[in-house]
PDB file of N, CA and C in Angstrom:
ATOM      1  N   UNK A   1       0.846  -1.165   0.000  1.00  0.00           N
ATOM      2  CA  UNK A   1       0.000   0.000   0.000  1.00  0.00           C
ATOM      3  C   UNK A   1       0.893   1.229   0.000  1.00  0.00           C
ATOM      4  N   UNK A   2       0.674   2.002  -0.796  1.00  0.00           N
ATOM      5  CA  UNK A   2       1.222   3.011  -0.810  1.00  0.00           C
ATOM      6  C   UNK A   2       1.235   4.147   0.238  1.00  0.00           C
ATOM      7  N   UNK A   3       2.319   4.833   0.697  1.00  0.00           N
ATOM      8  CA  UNK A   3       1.895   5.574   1.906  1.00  0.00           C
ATOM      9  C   UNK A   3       0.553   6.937   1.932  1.00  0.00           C
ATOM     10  N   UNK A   4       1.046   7.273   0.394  1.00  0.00           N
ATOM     11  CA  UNK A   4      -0.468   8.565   0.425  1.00  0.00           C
ATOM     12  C   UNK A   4      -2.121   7.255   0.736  1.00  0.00           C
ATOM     13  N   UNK A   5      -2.159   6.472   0.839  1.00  0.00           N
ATOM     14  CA  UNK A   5      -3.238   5.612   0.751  1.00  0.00           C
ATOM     15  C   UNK A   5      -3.346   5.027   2.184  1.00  0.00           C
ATOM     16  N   UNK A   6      -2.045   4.564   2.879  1.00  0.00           N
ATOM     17  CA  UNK A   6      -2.074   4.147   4.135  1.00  0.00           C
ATOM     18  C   UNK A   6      -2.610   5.366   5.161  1.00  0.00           C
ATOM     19  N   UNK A   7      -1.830   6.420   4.614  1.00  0.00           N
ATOM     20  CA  UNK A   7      -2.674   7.992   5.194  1.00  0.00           C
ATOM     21  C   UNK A   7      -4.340   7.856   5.419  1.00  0.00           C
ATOM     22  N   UNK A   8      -4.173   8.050   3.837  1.00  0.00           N
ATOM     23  CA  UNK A   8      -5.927   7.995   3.845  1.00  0.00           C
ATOM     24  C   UNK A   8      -6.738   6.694   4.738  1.00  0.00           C
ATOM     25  N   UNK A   9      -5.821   5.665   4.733  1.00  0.00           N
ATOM     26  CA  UNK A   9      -6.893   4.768   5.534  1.00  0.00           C
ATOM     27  C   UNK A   9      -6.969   4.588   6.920  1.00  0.00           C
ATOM     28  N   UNK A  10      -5.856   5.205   7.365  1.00  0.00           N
ATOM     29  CA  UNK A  10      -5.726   5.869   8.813  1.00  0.00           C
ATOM     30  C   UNK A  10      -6.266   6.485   9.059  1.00  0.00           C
ATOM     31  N   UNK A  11      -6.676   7.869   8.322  1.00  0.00           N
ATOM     32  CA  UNK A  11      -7.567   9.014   8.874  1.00  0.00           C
ATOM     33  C   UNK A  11      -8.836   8.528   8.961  1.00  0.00           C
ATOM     34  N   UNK A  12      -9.567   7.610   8.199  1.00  0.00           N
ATOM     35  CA  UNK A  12     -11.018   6.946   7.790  1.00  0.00           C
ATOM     36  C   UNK A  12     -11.046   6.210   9.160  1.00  0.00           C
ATOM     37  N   UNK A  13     -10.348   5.844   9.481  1.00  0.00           N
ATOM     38  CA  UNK A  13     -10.235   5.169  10.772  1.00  0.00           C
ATOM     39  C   UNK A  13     -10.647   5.663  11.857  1.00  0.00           C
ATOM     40  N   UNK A  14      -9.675   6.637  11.984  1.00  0.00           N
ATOM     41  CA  UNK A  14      -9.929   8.033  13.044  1.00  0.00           C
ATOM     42  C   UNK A  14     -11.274   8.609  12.710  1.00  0.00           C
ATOM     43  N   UNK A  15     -11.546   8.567  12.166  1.00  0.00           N
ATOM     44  CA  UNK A  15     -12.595   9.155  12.123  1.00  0.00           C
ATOM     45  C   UNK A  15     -14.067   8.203  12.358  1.00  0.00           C
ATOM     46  N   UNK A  16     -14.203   7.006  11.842  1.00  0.00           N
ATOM     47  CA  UNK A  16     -14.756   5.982  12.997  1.00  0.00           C
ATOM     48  C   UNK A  16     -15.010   5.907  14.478  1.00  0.00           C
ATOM     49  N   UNK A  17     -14.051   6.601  15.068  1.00  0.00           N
ATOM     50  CA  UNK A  17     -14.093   6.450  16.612  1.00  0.00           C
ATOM     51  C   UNK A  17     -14.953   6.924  17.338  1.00  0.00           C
ATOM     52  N   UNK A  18     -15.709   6.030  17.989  1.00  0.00           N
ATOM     53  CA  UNK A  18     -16.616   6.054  19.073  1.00  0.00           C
ATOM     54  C   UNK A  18     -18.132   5.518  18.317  1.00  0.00           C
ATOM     55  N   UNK A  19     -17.955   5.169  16.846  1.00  0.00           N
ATOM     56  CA  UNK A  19     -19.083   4.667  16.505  1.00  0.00           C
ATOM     57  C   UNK A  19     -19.094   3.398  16.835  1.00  0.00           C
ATOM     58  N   UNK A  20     -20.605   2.285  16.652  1.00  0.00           N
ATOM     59  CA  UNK A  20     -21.257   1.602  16.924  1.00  0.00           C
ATOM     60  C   UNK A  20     -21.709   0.821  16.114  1.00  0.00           C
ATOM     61  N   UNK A  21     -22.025  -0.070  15.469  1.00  0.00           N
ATOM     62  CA  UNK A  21     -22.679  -0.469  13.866  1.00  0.00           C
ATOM     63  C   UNK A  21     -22.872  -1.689  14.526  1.00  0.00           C
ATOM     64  N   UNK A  22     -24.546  -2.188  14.259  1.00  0.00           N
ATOM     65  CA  UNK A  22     -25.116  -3.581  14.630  1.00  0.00           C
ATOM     66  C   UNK A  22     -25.180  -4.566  13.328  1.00  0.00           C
ATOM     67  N   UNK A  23     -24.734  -5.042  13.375  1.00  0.00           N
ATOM     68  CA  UNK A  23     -24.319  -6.249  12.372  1.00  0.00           C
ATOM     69  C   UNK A  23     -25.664  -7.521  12.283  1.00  0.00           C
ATOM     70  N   UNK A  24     -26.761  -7.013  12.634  1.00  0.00           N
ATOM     71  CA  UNK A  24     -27.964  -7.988  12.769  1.00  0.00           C
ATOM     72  C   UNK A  24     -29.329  -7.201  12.312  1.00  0.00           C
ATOM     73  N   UNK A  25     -30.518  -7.707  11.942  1.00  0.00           N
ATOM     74  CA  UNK A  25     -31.301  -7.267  12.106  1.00  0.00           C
ATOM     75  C   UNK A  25     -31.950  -6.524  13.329  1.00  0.00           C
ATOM     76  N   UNK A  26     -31.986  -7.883  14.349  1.00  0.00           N
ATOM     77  CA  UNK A  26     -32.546  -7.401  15.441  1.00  0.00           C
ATOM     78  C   UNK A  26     -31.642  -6.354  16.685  1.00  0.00           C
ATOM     79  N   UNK A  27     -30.733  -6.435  16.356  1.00  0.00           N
ATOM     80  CA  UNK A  27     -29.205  -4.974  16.790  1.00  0.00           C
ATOM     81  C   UNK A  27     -29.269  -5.880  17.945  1.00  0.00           C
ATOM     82  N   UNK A  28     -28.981  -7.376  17.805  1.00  0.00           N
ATOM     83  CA  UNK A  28     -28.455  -8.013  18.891  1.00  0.00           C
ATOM     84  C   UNK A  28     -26.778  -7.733  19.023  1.00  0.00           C
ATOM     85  N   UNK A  29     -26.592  -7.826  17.911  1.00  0.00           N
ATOM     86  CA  UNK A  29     -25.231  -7.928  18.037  1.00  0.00           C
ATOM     87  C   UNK A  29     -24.277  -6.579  17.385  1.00  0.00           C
ATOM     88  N   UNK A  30     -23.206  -6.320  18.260  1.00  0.00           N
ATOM     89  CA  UNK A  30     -23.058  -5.072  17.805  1.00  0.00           C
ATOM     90  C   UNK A  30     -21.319  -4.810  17.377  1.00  0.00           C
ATOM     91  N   UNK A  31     -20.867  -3.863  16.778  1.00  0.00           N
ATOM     92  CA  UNK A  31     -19.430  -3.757  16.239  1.00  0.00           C
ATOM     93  C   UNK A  31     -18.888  -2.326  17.171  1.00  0.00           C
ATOM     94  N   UNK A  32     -17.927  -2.218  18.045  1.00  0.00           N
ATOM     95  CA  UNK A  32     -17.318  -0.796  18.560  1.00  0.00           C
ATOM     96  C   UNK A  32     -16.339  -0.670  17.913  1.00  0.00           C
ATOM     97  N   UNK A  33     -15.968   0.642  17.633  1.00  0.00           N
ATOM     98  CA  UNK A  33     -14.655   1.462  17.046  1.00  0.00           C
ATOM     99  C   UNK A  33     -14.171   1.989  18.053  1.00  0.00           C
ATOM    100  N   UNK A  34     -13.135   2.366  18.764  1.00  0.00           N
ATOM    101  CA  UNK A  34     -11.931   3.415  18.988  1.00  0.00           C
ATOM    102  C   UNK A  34     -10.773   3.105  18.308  1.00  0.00           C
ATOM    103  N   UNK A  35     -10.547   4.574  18.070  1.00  0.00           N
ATOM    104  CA  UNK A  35      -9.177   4.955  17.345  1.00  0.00           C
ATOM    105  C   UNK A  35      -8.928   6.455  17.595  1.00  0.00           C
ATOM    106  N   UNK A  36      -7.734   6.307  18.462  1.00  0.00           N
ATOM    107  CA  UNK A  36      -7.227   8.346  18.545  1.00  0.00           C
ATOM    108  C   UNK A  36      -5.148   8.059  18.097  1.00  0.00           C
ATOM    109  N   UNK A  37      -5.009   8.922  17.822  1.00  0.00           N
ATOM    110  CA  UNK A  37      -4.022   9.084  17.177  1.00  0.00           C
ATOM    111  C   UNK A  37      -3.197   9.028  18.506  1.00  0.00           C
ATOM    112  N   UNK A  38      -1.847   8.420  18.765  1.00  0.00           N
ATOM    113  CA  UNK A  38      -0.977   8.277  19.253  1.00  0.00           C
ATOM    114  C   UNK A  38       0.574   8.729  18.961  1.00  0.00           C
ATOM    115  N   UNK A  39       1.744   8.721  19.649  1.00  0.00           N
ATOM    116  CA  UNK A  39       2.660   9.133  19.397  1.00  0.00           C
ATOM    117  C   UNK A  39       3.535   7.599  18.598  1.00  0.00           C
ATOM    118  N   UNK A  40       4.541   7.956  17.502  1.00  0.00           N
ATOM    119  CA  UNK A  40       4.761   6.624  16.794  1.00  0.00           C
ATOM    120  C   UNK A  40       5.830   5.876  18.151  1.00  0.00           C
ATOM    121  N   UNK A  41       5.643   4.858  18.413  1.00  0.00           N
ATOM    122  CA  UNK A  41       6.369   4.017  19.686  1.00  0.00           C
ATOM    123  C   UNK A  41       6.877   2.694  18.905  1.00  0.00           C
ATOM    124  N   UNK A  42       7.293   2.337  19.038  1.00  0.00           N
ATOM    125  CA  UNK A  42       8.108   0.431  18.912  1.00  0.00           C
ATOM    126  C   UNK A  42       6.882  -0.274  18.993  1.00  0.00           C
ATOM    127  N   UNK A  43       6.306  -0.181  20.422  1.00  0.00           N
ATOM    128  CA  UNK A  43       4.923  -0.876  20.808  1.00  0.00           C
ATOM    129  C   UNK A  43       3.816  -0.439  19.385  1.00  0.00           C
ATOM    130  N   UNK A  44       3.494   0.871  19.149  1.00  0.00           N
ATOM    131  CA  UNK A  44       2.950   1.220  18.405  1.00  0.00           C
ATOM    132  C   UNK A  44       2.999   2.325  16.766  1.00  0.00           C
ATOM    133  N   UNK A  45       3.961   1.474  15.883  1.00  0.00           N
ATOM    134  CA  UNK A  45       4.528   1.698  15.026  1.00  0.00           C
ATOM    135  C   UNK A  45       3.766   2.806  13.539  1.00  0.00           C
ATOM    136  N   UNK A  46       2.225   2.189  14.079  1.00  0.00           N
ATOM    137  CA  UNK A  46       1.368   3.139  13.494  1.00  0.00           C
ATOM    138  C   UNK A  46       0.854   4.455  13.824  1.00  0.00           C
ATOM    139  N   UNK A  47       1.134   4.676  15.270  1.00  0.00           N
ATOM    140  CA  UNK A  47       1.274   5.667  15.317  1.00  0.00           C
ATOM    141  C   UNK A  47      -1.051   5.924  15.329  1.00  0.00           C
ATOM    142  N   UNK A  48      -1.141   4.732  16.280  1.00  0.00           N
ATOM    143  CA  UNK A  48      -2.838   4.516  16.756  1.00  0.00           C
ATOM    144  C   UNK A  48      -2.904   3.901  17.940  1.00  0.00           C
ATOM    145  N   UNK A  49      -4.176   4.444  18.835  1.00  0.00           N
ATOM    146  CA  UNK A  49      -3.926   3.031  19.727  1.00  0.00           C
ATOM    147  C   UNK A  49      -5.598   2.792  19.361  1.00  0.00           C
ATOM    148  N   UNK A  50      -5.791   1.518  19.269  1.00  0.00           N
ATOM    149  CA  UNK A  50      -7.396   1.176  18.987  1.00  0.00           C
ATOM    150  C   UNK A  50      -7.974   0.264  19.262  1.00  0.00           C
ATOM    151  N   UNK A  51      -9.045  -0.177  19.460  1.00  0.00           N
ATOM    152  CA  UNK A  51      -9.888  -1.256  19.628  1.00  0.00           C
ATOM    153  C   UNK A  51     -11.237  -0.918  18.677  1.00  0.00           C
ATOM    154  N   UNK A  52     -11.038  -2.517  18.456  1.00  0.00           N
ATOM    155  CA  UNK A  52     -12.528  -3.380  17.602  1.00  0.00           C
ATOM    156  C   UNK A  52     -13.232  -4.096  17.845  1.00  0.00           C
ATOM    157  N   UNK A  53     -14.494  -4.485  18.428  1.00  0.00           N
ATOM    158  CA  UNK A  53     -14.902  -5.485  19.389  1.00  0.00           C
ATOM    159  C   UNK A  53     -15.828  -5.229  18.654  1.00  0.00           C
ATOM    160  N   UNK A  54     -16.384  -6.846  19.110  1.00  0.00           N
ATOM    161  CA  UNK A  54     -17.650  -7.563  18.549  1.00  0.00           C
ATOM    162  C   UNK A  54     -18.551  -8.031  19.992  1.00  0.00           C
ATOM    163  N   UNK A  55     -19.522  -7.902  20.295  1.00  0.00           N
ATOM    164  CA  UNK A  55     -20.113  -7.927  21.820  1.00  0.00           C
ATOM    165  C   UNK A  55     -21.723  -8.451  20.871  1.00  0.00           C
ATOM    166  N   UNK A  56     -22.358  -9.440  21.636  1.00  0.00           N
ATOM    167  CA  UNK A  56     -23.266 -10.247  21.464  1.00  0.00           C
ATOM    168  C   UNK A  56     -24.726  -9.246  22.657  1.00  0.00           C
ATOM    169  N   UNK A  57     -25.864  -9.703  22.416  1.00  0.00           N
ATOM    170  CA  UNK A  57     -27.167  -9.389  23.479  1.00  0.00           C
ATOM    171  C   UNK A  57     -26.759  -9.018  24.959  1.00  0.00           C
ATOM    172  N   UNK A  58     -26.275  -9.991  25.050  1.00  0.00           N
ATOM    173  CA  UNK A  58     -25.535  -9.474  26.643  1.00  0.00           C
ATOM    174  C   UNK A  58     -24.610  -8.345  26.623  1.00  0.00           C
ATOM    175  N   UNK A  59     -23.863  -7.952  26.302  1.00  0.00           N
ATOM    176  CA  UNK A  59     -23.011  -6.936  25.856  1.00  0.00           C
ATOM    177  C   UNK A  59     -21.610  -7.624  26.480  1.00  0.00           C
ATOM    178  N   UNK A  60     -21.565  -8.658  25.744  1.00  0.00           N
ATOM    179  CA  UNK A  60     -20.186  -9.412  26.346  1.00  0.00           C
ATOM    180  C   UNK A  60     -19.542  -9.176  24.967  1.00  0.00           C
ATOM    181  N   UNK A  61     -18.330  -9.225  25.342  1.00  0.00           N
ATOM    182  CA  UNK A  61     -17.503  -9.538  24.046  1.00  0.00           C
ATOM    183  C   UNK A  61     -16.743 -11.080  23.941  1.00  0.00           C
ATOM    184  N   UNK A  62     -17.281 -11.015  22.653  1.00  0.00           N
ATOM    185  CA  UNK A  62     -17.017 -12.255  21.673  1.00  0.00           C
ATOM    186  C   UNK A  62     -15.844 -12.005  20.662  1.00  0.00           C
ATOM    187  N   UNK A  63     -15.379 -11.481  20.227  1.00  0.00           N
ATOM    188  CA  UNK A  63     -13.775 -10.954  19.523  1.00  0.00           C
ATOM    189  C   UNK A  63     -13.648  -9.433  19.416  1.00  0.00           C
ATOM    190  N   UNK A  64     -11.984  -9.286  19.532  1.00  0.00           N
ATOM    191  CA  UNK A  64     -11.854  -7.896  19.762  1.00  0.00           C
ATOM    192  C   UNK A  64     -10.348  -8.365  19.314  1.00  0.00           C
ATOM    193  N   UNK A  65      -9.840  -6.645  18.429  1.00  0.00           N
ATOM    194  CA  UNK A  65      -9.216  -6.775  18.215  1.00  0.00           C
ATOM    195  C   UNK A  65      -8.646  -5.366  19.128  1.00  0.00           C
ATOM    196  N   UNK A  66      -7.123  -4.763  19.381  1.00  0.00           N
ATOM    197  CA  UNK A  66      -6.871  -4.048  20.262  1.00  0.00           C
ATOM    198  C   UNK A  66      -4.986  -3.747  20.403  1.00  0.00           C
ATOM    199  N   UNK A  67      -4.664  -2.427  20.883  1.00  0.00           N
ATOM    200  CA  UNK A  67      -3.042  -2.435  21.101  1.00  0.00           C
ATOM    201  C   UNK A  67      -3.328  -1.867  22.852  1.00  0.00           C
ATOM    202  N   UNK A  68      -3.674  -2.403  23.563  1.00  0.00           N
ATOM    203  CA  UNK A  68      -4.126  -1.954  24.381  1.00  0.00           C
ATOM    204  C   UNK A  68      -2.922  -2.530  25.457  1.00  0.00           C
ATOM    205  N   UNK A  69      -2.295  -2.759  25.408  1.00  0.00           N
ATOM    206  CA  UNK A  69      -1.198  -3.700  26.301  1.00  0.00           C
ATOM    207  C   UNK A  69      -0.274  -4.847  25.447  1.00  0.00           C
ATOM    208  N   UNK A  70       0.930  -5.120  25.731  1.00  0.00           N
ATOM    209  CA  UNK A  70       1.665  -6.048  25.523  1.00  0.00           C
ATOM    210  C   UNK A  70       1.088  -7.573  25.946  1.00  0.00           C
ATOM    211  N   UNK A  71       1.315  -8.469  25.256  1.00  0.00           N
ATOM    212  CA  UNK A  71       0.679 -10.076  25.384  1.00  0.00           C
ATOM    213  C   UNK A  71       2.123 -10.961  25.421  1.00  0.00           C
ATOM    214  N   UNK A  72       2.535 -11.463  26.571  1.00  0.00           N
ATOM    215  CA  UNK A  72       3.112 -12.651  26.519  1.00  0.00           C
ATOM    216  C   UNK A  72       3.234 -13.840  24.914  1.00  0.00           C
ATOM    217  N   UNK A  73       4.426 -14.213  24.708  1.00  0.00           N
ATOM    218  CA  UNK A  73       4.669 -15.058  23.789  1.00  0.00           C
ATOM    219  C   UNK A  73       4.551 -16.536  24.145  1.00  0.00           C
ATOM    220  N   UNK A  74       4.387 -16.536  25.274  1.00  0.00           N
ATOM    221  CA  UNK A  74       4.337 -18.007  26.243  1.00  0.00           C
ATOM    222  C   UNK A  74       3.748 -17.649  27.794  1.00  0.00           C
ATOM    223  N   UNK A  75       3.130 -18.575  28.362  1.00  0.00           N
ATOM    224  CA  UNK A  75       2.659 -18.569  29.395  1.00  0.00           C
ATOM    225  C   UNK A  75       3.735 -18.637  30.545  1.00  0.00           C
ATOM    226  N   UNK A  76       3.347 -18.099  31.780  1.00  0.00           N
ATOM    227  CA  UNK A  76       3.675 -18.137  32.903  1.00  0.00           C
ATOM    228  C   UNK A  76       4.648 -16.553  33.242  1.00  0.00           C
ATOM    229  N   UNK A  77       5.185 -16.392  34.179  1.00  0.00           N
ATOM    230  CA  UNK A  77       5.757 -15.189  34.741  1.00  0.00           C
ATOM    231  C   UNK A  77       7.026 -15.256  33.705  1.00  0.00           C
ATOM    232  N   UNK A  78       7.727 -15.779  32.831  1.00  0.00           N
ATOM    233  CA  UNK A  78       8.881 -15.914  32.011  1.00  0.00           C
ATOM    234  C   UNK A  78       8.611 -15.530  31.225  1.00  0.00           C
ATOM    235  N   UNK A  79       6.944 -15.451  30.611  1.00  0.00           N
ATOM    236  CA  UNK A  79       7.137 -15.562  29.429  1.00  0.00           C
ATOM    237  C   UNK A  79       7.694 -14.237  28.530  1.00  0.00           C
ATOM    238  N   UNK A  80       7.813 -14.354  27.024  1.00  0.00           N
ATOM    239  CA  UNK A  80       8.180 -12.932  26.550  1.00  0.00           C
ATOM    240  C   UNK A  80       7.339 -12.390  26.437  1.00  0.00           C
ATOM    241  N   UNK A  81       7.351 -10.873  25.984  1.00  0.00           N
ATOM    242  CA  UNK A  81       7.079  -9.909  25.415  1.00  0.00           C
ATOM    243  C   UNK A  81       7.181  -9.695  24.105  1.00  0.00           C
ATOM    244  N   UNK A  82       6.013  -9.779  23.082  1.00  0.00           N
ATOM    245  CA  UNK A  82       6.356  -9.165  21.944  1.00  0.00           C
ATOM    246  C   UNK A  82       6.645  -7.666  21.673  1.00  0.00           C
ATOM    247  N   UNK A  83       7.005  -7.441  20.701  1.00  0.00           N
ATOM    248  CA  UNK A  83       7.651  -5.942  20.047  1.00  0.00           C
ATOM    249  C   UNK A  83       6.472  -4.992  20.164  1.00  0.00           C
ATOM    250  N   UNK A  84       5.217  -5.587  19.665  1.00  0.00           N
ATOM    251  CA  UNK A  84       4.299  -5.192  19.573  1.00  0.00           C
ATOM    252  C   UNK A  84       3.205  -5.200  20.155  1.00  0.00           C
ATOM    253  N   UNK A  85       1.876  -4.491  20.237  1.00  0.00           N
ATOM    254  CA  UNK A  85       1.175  -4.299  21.057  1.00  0.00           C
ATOM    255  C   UNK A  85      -0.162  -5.231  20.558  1.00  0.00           C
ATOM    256  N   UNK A  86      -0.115  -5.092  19.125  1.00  0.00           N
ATOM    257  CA  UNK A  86      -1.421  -5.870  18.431  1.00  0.00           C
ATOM    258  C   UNK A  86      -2.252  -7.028  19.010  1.00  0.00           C
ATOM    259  N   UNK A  87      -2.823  -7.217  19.131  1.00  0.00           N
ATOM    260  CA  UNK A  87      -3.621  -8.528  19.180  1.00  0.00           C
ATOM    261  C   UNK A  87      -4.737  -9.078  19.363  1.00  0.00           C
ATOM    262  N   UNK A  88      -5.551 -10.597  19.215  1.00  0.00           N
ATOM    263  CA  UNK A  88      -6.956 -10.264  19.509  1.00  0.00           C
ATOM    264  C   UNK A  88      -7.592 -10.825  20.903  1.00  0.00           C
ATOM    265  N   UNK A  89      -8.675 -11.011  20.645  1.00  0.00           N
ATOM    266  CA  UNK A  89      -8.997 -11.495  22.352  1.00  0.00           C
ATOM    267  C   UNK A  89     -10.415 -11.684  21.130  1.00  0.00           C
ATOM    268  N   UNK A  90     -10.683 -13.254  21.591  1.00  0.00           N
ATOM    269  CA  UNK A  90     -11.703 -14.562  21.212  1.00  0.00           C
ATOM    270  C   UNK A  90     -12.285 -14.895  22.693  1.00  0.00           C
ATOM    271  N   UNK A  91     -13.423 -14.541  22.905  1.00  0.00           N
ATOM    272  CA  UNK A  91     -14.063 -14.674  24.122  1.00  0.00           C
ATOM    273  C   UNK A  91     -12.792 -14.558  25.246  1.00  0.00           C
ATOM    274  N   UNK A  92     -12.381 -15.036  26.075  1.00  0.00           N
ATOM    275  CA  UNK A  92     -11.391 -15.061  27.361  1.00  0.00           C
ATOM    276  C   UNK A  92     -10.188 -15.091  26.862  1.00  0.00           C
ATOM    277  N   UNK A  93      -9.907 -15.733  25.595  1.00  0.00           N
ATOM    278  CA  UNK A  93      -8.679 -16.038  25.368  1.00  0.00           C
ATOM    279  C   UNK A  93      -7.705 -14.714  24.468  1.00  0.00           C
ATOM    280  N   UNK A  94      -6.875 -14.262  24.567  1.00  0.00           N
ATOM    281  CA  UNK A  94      -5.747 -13.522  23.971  1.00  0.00           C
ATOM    282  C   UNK A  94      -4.726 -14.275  23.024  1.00  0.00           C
ATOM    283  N   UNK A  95      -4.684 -13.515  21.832  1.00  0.00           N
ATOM    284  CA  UNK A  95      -3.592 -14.102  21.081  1.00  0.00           C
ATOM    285  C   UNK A  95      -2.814 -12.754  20.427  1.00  0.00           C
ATOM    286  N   UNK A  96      -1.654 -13.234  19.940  1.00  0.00           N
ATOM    287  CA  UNK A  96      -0.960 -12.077  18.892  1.00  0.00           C
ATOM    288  C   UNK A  96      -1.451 -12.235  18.121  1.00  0.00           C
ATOM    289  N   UNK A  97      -1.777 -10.932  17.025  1.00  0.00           N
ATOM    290  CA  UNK A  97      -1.979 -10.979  15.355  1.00  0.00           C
ATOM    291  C   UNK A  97      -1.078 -11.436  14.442  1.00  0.00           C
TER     292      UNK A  97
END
């Protein structure tokens, strides 16, 4: 992608934030946006910090995507740290992108 285009799809982004969009007829189920512009970091290379979540009737969430914190590469108090902040969260569970 070209960078005048990665621009543009960044700002479209930003500009999403704080909307809502129900993905059902009956607006059981619903889609959240945040996105505010951040300083460019290692953790966050784009220079965003954001979340995408998918939340069901209950208003639980069922997938989300997010740079909201660093995620272990392995379990337990050892484990690493990735570079990056990305990743999703599938009901309870966390993974890297």
């Amino acid at each position: 992608m070209a960078d005048r285009d990665q621009d543009l799809a960044v700002e479209y982004f930003l500009e999403l934030d704080g909307t809502v969009h129900f993905v059902d007829e009956k607006c059981k189920y619903r889609v959240e946006i945040k996105a505010k512009r951040t300083d460019v970091t290692p953790e966050r290379p784009h220079g965003l910090s954001y979340s995408l979540t998918l939340h069901d009737e209950k208003h639980e969430r069922i997938l989300g995507f997010d740079n909201a914190h660093p995620v272990p590469a392995s379990k337990g108090p050892g484990g690493k740290r990735h570079k990056f902040h990305d990743h999703r969260h599938k009901y309870d569970k966390t993974r890297i992108c």
